[in-house]
N, C-alpha and C. Protein backbone atom coordinates (compact mmCIF):
# COMPACT_ATOMS: atom_id res chain seq x y z
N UNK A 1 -6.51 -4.55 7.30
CA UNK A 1 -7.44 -5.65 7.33
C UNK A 1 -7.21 -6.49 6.08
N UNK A 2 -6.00 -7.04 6.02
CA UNK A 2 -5.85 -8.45 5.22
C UNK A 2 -7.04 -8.65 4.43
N UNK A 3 -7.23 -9.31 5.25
CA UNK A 3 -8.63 -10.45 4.72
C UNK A 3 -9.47 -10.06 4.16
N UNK A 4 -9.87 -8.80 4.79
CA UNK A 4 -11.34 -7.63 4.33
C UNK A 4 -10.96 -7.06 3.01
N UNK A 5 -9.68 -6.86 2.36
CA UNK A 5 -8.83 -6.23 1.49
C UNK A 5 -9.39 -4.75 1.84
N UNK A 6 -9.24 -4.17 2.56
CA UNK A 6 -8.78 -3.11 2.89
C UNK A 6 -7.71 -2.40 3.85
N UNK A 7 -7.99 -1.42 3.73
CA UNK A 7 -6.75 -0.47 4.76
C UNK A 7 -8.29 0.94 5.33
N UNK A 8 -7.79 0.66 6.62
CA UNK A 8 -8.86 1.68 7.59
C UNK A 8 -8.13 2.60 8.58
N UNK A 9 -9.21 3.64 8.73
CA UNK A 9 -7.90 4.25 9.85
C UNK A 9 -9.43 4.57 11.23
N UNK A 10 -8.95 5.01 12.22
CA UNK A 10 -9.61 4.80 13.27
C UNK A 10 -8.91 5.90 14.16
N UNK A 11 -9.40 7.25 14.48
CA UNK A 11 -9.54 8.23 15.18
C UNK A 11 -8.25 8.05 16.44
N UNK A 12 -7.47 8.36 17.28
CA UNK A 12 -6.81 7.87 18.71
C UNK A 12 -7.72 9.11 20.20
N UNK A 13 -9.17 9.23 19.28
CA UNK A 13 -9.86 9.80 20.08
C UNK A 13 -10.65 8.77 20.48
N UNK A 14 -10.39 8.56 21.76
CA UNK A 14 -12.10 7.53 22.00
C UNK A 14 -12.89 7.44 22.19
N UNK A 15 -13.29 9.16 22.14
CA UNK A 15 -15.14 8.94 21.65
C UNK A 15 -15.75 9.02 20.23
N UNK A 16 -14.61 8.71 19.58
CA UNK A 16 -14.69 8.35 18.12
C UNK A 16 -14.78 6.92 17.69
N UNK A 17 -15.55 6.07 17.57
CA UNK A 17 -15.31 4.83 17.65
C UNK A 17 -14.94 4.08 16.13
N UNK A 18 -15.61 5.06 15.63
CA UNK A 18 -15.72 4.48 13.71
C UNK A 18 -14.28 4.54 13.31
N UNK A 19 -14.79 3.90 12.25
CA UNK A 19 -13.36 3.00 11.27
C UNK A 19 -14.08 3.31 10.07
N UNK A 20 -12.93 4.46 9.54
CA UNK A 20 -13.12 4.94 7.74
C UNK A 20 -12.28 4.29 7.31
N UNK A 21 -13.26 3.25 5.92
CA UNK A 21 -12.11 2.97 4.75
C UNK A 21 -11.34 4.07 3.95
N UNK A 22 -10.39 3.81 4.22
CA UNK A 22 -9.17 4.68 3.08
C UNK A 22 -8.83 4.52 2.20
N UNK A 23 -8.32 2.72 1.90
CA UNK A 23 -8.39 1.92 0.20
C UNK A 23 -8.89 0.37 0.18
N UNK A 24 -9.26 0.38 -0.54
CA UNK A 24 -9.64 -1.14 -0.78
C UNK A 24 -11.56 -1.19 -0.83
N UNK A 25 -12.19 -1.78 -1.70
CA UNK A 25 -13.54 -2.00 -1.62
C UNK A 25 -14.23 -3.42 -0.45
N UNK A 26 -13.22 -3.74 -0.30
CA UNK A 26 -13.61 -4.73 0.62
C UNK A 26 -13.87 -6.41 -0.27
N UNK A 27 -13.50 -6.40 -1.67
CA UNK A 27 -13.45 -7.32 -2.63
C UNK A 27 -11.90 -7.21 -3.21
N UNK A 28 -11.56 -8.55 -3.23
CA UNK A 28 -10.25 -9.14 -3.59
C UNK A 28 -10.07 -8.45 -5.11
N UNK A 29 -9.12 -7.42 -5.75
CA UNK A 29 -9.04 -7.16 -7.03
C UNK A 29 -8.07 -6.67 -7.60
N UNK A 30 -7.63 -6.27 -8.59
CA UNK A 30 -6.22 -5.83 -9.43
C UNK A 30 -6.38 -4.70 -9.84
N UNK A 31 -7.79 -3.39 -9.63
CA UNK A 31 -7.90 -2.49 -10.48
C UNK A 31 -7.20 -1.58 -9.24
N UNK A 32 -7.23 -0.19 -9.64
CA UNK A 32 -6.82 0.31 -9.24
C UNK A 32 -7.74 1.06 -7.71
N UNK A 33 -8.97 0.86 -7.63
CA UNK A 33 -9.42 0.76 -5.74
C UNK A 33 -9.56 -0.35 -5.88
N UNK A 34 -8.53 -1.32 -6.05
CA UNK A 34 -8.80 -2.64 -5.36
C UNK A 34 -7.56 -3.21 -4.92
N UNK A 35 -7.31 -3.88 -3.42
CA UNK A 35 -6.53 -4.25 -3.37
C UNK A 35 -6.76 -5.89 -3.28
N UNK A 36 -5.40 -6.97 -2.83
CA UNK A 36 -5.08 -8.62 -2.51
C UNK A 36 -4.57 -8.62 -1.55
N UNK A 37 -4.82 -9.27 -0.20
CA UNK A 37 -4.22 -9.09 0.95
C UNK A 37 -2.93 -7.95 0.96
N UNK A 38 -3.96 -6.71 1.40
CA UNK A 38 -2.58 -6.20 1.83
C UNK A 38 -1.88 -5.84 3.57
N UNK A 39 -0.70 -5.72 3.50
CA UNK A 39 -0.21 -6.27 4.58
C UNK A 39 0.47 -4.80 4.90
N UNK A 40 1.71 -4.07 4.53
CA UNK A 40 2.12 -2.75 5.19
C UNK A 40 2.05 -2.03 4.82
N UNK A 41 1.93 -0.66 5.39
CA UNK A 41 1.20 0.67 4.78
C UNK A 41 2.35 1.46 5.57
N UNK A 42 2.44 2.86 4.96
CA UNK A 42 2.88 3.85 5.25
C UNK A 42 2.53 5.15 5.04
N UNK A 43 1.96 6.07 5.65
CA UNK A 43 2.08 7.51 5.73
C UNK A 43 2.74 8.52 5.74
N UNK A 44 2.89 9.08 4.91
CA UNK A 44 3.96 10.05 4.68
C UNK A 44 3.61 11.61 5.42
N UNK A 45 4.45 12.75 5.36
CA UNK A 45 3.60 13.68 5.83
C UNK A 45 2.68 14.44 4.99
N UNK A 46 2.20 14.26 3.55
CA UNK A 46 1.54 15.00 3.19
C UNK A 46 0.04 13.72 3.10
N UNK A 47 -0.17 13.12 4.03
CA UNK A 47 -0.94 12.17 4.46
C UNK A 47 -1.35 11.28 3.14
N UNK A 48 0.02 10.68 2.46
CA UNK A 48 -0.17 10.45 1.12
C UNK A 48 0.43 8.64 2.38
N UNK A 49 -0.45 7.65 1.33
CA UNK A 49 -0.87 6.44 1.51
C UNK A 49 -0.29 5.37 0.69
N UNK A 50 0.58 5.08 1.34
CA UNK A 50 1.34 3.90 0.57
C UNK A 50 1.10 2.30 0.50
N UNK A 51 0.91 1.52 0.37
CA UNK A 51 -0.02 -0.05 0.93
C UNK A 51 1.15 -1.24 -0.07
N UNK A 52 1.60 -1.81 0.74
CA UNK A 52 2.14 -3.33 0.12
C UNK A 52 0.81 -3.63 0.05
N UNK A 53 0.54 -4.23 -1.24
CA UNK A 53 -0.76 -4.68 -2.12
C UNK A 53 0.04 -6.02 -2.37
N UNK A 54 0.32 -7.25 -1.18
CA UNK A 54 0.64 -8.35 -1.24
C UNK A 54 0.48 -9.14 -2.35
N UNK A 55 -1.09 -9.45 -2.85
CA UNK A 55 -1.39 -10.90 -3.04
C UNK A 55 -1.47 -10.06 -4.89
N UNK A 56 -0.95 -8.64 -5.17
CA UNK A 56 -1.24 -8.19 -6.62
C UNK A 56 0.68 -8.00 -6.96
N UNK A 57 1.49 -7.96 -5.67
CA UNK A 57 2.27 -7.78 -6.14
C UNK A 57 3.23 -6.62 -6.52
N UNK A 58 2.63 -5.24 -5.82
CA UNK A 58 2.65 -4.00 -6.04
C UNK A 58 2.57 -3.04 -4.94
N UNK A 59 3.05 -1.84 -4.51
CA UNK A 59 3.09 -0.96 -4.01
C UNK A 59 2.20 -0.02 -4.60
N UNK A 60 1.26 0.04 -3.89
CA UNK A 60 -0.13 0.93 -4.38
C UNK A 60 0.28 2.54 -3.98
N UNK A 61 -0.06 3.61 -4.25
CA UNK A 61 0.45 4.81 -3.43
C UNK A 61 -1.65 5.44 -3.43
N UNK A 62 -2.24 5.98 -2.46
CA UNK A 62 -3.34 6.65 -2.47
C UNK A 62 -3.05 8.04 -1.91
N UNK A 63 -3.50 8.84 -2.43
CA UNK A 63 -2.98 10.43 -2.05
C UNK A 63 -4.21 10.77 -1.67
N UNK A 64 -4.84 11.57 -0.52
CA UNK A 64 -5.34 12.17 0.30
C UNK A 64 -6.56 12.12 -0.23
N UNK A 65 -7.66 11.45 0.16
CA UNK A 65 -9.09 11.50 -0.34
C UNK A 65 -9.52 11.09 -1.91
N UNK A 66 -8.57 10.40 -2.51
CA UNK A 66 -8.57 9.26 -3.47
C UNK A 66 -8.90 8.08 -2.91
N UNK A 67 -9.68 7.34 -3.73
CA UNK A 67 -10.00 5.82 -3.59
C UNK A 67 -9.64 5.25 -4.92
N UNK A 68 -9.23 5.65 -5.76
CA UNK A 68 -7.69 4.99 -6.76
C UNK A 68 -6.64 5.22 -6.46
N UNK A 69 -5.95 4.06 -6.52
CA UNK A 69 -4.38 4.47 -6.13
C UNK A 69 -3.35 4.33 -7.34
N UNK A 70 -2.13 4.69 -7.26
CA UNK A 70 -1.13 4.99 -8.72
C UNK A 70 -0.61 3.60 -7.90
N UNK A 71 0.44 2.86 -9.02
CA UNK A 71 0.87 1.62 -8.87
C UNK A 71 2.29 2.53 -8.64
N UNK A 72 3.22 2.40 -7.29
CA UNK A 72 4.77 2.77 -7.59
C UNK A 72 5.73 1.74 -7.85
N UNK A 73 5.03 0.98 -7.81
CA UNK A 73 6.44 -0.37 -7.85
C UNK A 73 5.64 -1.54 -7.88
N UNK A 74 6.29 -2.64 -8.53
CA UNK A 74 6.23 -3.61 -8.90
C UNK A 74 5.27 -3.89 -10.71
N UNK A 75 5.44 -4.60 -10.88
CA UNK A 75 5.23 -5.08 -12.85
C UNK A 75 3.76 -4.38 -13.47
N UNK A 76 2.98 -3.93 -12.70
CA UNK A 76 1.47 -3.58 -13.01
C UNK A 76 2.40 -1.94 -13.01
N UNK A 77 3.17 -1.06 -12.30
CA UNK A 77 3.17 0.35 -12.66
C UNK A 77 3.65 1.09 -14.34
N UNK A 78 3.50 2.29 -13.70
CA UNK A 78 3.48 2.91 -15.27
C UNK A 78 4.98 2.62 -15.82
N UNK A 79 6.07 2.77 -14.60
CA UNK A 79 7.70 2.91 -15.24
C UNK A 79 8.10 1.68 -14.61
N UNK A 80 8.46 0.77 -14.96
CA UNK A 80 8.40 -0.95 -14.61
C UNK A 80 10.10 -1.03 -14.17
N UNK A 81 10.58 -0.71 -12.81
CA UNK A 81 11.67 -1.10 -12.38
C UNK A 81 11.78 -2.19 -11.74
N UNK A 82 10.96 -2.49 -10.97
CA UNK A 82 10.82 -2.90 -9.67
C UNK A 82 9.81 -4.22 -10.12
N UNK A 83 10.61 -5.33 -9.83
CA UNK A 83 9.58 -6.80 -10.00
C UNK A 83 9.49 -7.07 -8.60
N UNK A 84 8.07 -7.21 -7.24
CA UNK A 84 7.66 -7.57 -6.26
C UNK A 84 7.14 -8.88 -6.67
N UNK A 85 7.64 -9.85 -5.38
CA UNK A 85 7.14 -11.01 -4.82
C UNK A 85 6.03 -11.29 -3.93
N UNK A 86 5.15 -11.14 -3.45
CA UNK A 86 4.52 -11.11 -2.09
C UNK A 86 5.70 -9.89 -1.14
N UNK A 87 5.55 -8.17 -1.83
CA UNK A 87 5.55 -7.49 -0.91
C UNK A 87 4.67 -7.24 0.52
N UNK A 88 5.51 -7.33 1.74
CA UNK A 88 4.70 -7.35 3.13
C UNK A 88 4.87 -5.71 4.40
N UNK A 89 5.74 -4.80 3.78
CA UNK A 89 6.04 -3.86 4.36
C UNK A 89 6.86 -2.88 3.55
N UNK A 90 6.92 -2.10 3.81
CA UNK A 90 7.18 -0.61 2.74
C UNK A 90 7.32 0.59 4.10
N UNK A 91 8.13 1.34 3.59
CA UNK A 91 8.68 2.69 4.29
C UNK A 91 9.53 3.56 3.31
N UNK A 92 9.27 5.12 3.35
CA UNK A 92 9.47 5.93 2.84
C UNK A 92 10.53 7.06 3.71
N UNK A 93 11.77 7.02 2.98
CA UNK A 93 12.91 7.79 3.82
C UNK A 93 12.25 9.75 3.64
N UNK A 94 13.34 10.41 3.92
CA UNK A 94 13.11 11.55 3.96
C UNK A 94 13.32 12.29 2.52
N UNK A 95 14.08 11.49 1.87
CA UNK A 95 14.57 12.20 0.30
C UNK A 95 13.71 11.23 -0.62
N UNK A 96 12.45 10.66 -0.08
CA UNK A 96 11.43 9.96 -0.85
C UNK A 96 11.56 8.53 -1.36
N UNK A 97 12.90 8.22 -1.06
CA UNK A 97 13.08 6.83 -1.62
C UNK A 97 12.21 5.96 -0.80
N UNK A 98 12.04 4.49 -1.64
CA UNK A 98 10.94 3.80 -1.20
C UNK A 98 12.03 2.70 -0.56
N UNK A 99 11.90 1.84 0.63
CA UNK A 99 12.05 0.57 1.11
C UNK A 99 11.04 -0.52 1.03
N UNK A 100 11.19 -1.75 0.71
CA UNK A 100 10.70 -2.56 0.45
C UNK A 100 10.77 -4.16 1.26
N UNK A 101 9.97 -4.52 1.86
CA UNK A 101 10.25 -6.00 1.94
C UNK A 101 9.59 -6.73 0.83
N UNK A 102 10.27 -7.18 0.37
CA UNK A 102 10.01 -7.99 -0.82
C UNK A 102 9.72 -9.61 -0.61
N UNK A 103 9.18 -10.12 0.40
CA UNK A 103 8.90 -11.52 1.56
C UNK A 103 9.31 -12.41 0.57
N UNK A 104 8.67 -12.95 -0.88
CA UNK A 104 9.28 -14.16 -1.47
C UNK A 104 10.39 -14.00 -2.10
N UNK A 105 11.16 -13.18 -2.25
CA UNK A 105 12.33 -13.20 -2.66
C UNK A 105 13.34 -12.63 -2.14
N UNK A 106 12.73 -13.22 -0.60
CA UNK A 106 14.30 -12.83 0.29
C UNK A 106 14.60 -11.44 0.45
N UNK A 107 14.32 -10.51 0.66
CA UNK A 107 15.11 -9.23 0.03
C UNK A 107 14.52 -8.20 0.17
N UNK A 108 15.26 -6.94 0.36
CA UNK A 108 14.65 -5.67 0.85
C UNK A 108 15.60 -4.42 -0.27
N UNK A 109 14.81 -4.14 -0.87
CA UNK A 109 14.47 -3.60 -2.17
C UNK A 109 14.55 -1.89 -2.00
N UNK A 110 15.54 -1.19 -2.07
CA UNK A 110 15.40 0.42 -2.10
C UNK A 110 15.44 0.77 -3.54
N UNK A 111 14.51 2.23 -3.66
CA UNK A 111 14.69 2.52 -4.84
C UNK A 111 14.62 4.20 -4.53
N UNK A 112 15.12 4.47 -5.75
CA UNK A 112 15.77 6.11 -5.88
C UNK A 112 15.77 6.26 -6.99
């Protein structure tokens, strides 16, 4: 949910109808439960939460029943490799490396 600045997840039971927030307060922000339009997310199998955090610039990571997330990439994280443009999608291989669409600067971004 872009706009809402969050990320929700929603049961594939349908007599479950509700929608739990997972990250984002629902206010536009830079801290760490806050996201800026974000746009692609990924799940890994240890149901660890990855979010292109678009409009901050960053690959947020949320690990399982956290509502702070660690910054993995882009200029706000702790080990500063990775400069993001308006990241819009993210995926995580099997040996953990991260993929990146990196939307304003053309370019799709692996790191290892």
């Amino acid at each position: 949910m872009d706009s809402k600045q969050q990320v929700v997840s929603k049961s594939l039971n349908f007599s479950l109808n509700a929608l739990t927030v997972v990250a984002g307060t629902g206010c536009q922000g830079s801290v760490s439960n806050m996201l800026d339009t974000p746009y692609g997310i990924f799940v890994d199998t240890n149901l660890d939460l990855y979010v292109a955090d678009s409009g901050n610039n960053r690959i947020q990571l949320f690990q399982p029943g956290q509502l702070n997330a660690i910054t993995v990439a882009g200029l706000s994280s702790s080990n500063i490799t990775i400069s993001l443009n308006n990241p819009v999608s993210i995926i995580l291989d099997f040996n953990k490396y991260l993929f990146i669409v990196d939307n304003n600067n053309n370019r799709i971004i692996g790191s290892g």
